[in-house]
N, C-alpha and C. Protein backbone atom coordinates (compact mmCIF):
# COMPACT_ATOMS: atom_id res chain seq x y z
N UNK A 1 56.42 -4.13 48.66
CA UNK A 1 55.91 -5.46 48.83
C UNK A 1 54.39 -5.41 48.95
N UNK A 2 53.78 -6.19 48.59
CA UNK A 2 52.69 -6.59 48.24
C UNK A 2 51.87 -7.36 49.39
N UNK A 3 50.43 -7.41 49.81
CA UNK A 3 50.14 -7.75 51.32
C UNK A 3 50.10 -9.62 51.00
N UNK A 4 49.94 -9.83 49.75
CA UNK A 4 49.67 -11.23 50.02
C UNK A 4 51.32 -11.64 49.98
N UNK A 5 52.13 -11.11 49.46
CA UNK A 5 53.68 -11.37 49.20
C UNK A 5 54.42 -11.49 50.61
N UNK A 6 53.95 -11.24 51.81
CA UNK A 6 54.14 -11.34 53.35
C UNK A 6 54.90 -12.93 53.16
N UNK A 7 55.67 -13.52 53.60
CA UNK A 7 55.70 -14.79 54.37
C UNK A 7 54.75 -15.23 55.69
N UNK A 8 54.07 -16.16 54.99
CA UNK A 8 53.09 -16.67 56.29
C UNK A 8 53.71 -17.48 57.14
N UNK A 9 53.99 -17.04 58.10
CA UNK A 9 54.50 -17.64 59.71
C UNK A 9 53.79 -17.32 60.88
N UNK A 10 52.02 -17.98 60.48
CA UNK A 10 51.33 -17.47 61.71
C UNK A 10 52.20 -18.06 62.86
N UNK A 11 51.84 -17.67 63.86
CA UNK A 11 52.12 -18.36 65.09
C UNK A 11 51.28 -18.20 66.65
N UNK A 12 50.80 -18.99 67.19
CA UNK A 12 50.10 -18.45 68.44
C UNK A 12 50.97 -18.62 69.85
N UNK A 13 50.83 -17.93 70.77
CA UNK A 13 50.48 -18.34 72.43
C UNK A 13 49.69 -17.72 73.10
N UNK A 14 49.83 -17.99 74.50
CA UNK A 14 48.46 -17.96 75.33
C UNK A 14 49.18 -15.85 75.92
N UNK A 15 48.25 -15.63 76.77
CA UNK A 15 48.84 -14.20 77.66
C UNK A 15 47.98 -13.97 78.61
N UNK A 16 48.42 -12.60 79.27
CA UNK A 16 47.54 -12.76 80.18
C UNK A 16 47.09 -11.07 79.83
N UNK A 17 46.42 -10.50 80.29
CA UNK A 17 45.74 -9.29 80.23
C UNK A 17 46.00 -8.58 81.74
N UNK A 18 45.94 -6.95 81.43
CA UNK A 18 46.59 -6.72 82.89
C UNK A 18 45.40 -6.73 83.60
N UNK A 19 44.20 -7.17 83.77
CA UNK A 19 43.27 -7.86 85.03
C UNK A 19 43.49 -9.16 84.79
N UNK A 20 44.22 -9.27 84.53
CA UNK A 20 44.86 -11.13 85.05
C UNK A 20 44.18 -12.35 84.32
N UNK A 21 43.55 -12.12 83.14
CA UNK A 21 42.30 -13.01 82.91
C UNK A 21 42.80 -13.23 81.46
N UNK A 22 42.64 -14.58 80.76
CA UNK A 22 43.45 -15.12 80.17
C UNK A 22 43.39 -14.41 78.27
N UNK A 23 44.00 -14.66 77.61
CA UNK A 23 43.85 -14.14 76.13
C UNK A 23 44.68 -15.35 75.21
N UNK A 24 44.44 -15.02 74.42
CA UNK A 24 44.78 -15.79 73.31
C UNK A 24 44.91 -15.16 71.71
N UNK A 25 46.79 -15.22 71.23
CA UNK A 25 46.69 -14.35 70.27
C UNK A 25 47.69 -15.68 69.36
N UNK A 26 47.04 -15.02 67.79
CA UNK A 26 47.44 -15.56 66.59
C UNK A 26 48.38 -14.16 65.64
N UNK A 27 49.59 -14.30 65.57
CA UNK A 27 49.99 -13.36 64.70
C UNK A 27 51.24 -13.93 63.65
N UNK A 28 51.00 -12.57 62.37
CA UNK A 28 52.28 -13.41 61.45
C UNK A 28 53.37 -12.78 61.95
N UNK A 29 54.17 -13.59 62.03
CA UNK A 29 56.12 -13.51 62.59
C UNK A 29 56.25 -12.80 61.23
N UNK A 30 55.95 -13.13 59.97
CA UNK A 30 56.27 -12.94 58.72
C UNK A 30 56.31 -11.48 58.57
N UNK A 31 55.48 -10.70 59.04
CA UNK A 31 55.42 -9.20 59.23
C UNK A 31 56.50 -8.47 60.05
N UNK A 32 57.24 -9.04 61.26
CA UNK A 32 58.45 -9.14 61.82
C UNK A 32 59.51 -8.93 61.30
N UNK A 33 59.39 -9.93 60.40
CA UNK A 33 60.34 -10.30 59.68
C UNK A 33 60.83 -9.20 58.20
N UNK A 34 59.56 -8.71 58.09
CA UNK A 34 59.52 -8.23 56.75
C UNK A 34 59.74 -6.57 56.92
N UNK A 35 59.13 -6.31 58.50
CA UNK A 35 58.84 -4.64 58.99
C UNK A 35 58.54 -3.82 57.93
N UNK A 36 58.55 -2.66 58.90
CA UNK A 36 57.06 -1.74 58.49
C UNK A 36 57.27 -1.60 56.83
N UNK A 37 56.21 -1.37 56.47
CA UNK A 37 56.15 -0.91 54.74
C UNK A 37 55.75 0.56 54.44
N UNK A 38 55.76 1.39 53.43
CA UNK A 38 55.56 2.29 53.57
C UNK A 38 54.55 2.79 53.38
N UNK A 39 53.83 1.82 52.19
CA UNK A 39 52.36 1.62 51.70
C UNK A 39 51.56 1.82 53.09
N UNK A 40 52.15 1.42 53.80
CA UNK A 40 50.98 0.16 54.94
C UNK A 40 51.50 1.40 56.29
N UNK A 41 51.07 2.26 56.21
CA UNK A 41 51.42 3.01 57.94
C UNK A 41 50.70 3.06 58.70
N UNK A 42 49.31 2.48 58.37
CA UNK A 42 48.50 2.77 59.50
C UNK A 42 47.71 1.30 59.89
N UNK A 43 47.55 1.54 61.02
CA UNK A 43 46.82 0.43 62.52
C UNK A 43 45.69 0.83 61.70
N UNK A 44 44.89 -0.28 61.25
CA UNK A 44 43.53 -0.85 61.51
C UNK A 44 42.82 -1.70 62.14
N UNK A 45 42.11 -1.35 63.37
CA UNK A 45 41.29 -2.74 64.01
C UNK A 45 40.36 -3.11 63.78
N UNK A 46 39.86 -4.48 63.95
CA UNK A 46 38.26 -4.71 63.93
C UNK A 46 37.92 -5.55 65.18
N UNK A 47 36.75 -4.99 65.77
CA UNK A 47 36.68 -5.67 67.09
C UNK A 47 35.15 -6.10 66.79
N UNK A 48 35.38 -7.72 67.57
CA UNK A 48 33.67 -8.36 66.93
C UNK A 48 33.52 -9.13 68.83
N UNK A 49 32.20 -8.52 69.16
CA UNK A 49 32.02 -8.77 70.75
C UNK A 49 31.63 -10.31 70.64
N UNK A 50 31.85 -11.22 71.56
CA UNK A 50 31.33 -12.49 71.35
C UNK A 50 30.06 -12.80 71.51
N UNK A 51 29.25 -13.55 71.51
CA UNK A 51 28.22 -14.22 71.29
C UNK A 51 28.38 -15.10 72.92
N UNK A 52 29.04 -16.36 72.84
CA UNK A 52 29.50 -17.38 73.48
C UNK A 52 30.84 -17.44 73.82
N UNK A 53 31.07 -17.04 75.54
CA UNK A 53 32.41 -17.00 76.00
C UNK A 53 32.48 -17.80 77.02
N UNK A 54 33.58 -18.82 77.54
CA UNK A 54 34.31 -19.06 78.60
C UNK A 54 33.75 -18.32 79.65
N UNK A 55 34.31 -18.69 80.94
CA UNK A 55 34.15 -17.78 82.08
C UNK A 55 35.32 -16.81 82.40
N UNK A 56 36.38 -17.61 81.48
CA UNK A 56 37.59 -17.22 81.12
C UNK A 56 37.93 -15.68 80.35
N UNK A 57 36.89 -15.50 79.46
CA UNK A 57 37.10 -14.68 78.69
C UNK A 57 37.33 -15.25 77.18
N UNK A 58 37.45 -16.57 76.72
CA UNK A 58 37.79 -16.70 75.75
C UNK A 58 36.91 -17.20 74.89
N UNK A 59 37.00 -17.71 74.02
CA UNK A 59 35.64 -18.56 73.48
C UNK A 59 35.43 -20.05 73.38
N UNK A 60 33.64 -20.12 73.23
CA UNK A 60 33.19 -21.62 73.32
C UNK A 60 33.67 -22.25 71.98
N UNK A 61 33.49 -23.20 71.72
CA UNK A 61 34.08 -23.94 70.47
C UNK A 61 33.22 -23.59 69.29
N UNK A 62 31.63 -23.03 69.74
CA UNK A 62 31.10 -22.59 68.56
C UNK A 62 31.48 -21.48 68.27
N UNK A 63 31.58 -20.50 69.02
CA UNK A 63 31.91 -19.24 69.30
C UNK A 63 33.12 -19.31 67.82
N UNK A 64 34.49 -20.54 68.52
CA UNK A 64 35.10 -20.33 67.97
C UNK A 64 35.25 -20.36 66.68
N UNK A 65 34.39 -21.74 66.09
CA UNK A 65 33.94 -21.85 64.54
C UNK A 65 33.67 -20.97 64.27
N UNK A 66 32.31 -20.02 64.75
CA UNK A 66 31.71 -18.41 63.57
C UNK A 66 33.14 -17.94 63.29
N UNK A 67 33.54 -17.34 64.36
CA UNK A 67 35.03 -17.01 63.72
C UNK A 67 35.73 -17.15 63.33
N UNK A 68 36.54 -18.13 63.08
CA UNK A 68 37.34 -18.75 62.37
C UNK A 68 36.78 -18.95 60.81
N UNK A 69 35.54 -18.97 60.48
CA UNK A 69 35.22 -18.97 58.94
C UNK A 69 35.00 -17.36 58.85
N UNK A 70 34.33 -16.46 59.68
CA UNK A 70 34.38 -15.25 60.03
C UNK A 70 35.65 -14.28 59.10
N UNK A 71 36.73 -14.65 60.22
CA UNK A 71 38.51 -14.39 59.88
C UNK A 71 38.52 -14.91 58.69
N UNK A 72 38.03 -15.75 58.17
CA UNK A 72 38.85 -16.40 56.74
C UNK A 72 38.67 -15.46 55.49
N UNK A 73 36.96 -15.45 56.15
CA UNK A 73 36.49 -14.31 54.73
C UNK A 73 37.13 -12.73 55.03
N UNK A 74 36.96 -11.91 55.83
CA UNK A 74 37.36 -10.67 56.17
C UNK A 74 39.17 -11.06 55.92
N UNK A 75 40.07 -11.40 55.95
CA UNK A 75 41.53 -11.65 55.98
C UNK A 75 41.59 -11.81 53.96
N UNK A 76 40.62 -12.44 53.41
CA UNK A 76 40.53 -12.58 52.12
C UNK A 76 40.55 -11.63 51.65
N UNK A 77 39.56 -10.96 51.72
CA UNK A 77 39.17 -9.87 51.18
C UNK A 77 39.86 -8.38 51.64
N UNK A 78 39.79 -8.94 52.57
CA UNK A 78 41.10 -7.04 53.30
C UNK A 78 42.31 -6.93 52.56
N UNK A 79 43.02 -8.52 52.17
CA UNK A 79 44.34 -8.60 52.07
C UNK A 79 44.23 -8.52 50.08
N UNK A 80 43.29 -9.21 49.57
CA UNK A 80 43.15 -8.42 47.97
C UNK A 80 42.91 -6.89 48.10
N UNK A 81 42.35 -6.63 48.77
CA UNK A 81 42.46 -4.88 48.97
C UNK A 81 43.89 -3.67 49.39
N UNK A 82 44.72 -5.02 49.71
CA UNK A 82 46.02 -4.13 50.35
C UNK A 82 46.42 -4.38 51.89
N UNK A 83 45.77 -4.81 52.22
CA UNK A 83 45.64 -4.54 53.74
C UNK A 83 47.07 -6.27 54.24
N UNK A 84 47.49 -5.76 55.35
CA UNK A 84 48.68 -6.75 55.95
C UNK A 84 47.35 -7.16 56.87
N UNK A 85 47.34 -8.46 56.71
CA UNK A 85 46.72 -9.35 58.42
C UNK A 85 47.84 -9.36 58.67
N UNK A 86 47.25 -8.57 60.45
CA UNK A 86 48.83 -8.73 61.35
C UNK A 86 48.39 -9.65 62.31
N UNK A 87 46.92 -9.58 63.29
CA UNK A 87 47.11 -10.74 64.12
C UNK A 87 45.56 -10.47 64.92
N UNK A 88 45.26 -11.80 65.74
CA UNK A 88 43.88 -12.08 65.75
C UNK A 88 44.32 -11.63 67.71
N UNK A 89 43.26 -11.48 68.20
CA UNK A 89 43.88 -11.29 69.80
C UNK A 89 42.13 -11.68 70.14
N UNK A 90 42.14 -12.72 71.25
CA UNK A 90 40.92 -12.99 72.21
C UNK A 90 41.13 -12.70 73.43
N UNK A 91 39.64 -12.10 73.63
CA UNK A 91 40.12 -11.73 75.10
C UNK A 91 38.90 -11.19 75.67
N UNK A 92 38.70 -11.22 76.74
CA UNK A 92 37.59 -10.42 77.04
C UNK A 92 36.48 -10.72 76.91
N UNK A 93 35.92 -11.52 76.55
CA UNK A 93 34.72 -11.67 75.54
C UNK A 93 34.41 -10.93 73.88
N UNK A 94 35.44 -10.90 73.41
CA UNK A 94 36.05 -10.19 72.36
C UNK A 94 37.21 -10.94 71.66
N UNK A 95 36.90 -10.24 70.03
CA UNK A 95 38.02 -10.88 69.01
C UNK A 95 38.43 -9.30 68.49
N UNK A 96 39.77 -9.29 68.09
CA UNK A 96 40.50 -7.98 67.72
C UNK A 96 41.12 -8.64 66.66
N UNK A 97 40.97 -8.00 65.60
CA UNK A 97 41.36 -8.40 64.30
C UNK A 97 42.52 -7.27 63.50
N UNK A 98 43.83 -7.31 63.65
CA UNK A 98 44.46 -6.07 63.01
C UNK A 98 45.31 -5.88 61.88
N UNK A 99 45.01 -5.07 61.06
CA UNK A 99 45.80 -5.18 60.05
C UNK A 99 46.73 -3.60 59.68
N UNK A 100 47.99 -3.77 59.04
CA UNK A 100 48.76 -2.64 58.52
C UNK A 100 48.31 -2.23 57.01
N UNK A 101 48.00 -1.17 56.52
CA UNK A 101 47.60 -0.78 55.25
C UNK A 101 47.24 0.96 55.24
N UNK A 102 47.04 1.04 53.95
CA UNK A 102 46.87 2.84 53.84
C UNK A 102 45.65 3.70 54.90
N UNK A 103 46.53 5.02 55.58
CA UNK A 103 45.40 5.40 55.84
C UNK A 103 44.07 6.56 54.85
N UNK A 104 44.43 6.05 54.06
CA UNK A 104 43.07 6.17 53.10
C UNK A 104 42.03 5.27 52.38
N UNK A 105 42.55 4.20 52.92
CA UNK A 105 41.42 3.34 52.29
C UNK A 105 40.75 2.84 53.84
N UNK A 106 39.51 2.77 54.04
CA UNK A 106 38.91 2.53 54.85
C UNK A 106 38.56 0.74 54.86
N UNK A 107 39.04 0.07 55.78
CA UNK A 107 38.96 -1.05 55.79
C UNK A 107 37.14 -1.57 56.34
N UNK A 108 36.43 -0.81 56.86
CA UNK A 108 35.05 -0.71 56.67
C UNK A 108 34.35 -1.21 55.33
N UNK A 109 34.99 0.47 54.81
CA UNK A 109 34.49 0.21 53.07
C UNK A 109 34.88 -0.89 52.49
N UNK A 110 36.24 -1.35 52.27
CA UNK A 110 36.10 -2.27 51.44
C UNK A 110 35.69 -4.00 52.06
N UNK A 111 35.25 -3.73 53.10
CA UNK A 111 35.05 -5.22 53.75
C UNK A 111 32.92 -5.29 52.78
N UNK A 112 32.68 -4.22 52.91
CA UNK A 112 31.18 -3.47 52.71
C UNK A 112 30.74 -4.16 51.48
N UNK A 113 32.26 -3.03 50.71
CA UNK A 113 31.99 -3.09 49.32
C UNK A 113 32.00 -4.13 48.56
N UNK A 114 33.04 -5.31 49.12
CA UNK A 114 32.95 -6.72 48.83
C UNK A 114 32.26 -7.72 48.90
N UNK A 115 30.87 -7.28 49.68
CA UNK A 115 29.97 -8.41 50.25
C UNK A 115 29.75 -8.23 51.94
N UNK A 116 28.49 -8.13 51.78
CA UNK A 116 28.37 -7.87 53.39
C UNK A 116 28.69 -9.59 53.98
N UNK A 117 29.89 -9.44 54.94
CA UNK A 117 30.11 -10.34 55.62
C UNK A 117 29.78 -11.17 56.62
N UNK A 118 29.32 -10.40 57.46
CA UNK A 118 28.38 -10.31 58.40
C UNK A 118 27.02 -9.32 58.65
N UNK A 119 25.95 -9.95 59.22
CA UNK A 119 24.38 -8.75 59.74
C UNK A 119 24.67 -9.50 60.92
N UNK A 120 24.99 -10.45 61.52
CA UNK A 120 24.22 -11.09 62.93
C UNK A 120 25.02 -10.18 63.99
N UNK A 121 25.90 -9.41 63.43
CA UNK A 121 26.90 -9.17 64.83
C UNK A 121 27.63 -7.42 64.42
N UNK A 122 27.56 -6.59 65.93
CA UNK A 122 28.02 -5.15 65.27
C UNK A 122 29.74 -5.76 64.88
N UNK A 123 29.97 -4.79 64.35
CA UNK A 123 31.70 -4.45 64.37
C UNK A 123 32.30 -3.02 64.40
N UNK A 124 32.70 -3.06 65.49
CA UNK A 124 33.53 -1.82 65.60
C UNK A 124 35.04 -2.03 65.17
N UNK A 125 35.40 -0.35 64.49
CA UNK A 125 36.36 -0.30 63.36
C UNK A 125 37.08 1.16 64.00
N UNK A 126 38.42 0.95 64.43
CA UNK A 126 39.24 2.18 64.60
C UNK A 126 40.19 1.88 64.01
N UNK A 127 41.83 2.81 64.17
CA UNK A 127 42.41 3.36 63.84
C UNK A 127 43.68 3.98 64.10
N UNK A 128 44.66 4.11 63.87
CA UNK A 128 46.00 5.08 64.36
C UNK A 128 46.84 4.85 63.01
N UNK A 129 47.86 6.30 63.47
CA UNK A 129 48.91 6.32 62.59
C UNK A 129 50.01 5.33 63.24
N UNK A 130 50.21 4.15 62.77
CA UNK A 130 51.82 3.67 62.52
C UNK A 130 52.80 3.33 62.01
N UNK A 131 53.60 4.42 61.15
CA UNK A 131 54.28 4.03 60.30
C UNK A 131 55.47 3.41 61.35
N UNK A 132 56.02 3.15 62.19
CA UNK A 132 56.98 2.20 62.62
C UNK A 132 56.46 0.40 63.08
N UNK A 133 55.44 0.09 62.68
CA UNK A 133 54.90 -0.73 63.18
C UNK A 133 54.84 -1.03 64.73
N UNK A 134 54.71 -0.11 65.57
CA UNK A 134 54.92 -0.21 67.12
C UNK A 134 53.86 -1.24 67.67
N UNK A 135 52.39 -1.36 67.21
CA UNK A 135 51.42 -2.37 67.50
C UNK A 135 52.12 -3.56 67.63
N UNK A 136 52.81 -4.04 66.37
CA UNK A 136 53.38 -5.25 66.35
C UNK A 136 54.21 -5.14 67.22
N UNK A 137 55.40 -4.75 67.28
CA UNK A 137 56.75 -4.82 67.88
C UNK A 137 56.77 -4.86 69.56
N UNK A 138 55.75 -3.69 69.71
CA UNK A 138 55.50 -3.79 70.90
C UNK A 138 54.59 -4.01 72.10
N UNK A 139 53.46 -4.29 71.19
CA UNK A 139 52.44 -4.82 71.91
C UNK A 139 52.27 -6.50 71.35
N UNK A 140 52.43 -6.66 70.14
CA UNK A 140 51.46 -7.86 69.74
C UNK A 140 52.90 -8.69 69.76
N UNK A 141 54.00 -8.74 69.57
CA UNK A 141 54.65 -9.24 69.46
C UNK A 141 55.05 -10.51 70.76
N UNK A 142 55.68 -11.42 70.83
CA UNK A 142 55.92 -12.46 72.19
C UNK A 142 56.64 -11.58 72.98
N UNK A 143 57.82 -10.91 72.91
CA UNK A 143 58.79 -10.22 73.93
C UNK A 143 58.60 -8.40 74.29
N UNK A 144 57.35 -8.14 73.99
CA UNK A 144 56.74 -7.20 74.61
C UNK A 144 56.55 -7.08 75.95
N UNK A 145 56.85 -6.15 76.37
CA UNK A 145 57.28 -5.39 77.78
C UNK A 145 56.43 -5.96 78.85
N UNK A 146 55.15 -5.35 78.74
CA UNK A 146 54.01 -5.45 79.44
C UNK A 146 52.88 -6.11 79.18
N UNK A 147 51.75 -6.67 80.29
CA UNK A 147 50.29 -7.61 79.67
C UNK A 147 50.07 -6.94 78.54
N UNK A 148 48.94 -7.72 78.13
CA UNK A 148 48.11 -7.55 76.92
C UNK A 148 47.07 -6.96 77.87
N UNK A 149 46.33 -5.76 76.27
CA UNK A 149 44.85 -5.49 76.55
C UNK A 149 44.71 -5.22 75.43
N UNK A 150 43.23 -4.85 75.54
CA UNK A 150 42.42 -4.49 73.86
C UNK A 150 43.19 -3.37 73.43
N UNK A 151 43.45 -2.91 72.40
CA UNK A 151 44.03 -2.00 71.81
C UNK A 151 43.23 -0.80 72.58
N UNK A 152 41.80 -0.71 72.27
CA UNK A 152 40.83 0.52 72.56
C UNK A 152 40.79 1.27 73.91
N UNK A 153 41.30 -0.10 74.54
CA UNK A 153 41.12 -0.07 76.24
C UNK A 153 42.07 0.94 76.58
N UNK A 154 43.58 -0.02 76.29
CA UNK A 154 44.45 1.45 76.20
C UNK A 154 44.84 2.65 75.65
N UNK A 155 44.37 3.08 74.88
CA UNK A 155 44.24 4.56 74.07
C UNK A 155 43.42 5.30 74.96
């Protein structure tokens, strides 16, 4: 299967983080639904620090616009490249952006190679092997065990 061939069933709710302080995640059910691929074994993140946050941790409404046109372009272009958008996570003063796809193509490079997307803001870019989709299932998913945190935090 093919990354744009996914069924789109974003879906959001709210969470909490294990210091108690609020988050907010967007993910496709459709990836759930579809599980792991074989193409696609590996966790890619992208983490973009905020600008303008809540006291909350989450973001201001401008905050939220950059991003949201932000996500539109990077999700475009990752997903003609191969890449699964799996799901957006706020939190912290932070956006976590993750997708399933090869671990040989560097989702860096081809965000690069397509047009620089952003200069105003760093982005940090990691990594893991998951061919069972465990990110999803068991962290990003609604009936996951335990709070939410940044992916990075816990590794």
């Amino acid at each position: 299967m093919r990354a744009n061939q996914v069924p789109q069933a974003w879906q959001m709710y709210q969470a909490e983080t294990e210091d108690g302080r609020s988050a907010s995640v967007l993910y496709n059910r459709g990836l759930v639904d579809v599980g792991p691929q074989p193409k696609a074994p590996h966790l890619h993140l992208m983490n973009v620090d905020m600008v303008e946050q809540g006291e909350d941790g989450l973001a201001s409404k401008t905050e939220a616009a950059w991003f949201y046109e932000f996500e539109d372009e990077v999700i475009d272009v990752a997903e003609d490249a191969g890449f699964f958008p799996l799901s957006r996570v706020c939190s912290n003063g932070r956006w976590e952006l993750s997708f399933y796809g090869s671990p040989t193509e560097s989702l860096a490079e081809v965000l690069l190679d397509a047009r620089p997307i952003v200069r105003e803001r760093e982005i940090e870019f990691s990594g893991e092997s998951d061919p069972e989709w465990k990110y999803l299932h068991e962290y990003i998913a609604p009936d996951r065990p335990q709070p939410l945190t940044q992916k990075d935090e816990a590794a």
